[in-house]
C-alpha atoms as a PDB file:
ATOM      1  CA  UNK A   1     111.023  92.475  77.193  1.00  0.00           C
ATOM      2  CA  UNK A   2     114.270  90.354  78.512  1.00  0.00           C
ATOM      3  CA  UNK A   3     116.301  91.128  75.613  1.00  0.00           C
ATOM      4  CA  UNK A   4     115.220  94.721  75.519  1.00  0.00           C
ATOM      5  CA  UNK A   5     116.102  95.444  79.563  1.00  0.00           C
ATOM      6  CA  UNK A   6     119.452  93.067  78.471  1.00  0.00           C
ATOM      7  CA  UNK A   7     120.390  95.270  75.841  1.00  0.00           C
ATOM      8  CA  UNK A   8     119.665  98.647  78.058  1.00  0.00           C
ATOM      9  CA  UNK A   9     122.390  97.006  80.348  1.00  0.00           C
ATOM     10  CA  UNK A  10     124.656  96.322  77.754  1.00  0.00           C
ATOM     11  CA  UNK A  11     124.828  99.554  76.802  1.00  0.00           C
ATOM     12  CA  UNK A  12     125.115 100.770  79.996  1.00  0.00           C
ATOM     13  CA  UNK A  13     128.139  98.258  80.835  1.00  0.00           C
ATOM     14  CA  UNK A  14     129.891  98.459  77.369  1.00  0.00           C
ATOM     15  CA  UNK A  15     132.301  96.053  76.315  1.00  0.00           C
ATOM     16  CA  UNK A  16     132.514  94.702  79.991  1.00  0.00           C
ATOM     17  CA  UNK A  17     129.149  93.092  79.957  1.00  0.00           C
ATOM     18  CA  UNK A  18     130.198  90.683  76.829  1.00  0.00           C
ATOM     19  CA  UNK A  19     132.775  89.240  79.403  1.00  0.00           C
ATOM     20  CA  UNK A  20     131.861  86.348  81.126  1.00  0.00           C
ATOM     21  CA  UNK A  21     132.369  88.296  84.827  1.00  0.00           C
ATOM     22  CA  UNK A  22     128.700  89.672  85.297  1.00  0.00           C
ATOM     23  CA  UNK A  23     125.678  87.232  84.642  1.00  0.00           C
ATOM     24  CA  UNK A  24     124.457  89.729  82.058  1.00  0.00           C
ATOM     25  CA  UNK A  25     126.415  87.871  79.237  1.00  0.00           C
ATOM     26  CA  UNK A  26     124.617  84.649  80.318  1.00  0.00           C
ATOM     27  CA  UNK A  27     121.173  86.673  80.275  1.00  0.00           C
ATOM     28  CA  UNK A  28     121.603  88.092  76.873  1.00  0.00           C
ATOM     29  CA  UNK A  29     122.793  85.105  74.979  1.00  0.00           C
ATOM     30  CA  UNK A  30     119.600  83.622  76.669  1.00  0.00           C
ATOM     31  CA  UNK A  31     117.027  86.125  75.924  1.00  0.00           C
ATOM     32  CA  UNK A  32     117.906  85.967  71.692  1.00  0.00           C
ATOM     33  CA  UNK A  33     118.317  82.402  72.387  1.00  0.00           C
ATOM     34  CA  UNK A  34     114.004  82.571  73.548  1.00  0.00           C
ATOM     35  CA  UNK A  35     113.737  84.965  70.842  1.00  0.00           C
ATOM     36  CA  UNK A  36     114.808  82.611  68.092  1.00  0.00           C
ATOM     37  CA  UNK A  37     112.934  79.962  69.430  1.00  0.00           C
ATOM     38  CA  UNK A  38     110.004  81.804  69.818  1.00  0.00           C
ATOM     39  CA  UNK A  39     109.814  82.815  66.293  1.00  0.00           C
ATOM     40  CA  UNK A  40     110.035  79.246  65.145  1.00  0.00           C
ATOM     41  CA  UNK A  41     107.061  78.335  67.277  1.00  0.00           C
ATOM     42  CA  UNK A  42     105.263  81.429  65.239  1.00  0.00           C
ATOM     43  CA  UNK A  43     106.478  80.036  62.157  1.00  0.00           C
ATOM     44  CA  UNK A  44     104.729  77.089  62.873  1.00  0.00           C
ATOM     45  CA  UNK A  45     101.776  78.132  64.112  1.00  0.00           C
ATOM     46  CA  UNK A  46     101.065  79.965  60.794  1.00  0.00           C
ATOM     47  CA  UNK A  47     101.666  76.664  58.543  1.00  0.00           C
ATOM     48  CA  UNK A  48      99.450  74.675  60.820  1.00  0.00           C
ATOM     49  CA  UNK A  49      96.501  77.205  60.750  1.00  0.00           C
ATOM     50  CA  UNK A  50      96.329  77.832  56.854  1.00  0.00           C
ATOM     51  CA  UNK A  51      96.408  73.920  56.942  1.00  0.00           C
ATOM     52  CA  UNK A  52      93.428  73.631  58.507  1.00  0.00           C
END
């Protein structure tokens, strides 16, 4: 849901919100940074259950 409101905003703010001025740059690298890391955990999760 983070990267989805995030991306909302960066639409809204155009190229301004890339710039390192409003905390929305920090909030979007963050949110695909979860995302990423969240998919690994997934990943995972999938290799250990067919394991067992």
């Amino acid at each position: 849901m983070v990267e989805r409101v995030c991306s909302k905003a960066l639409e809204i703010f155009g190229a301004v919100g890339y710039s390192k001025d409003l905390p929305l740059e920090k909030y979007l690298r963050d949110a695909k940074a979860m995302s990423i890391f969240e998919s690994a955990n997934q990943v995972q999760r999938i290799i250990i259950s067919s394991m067992l």
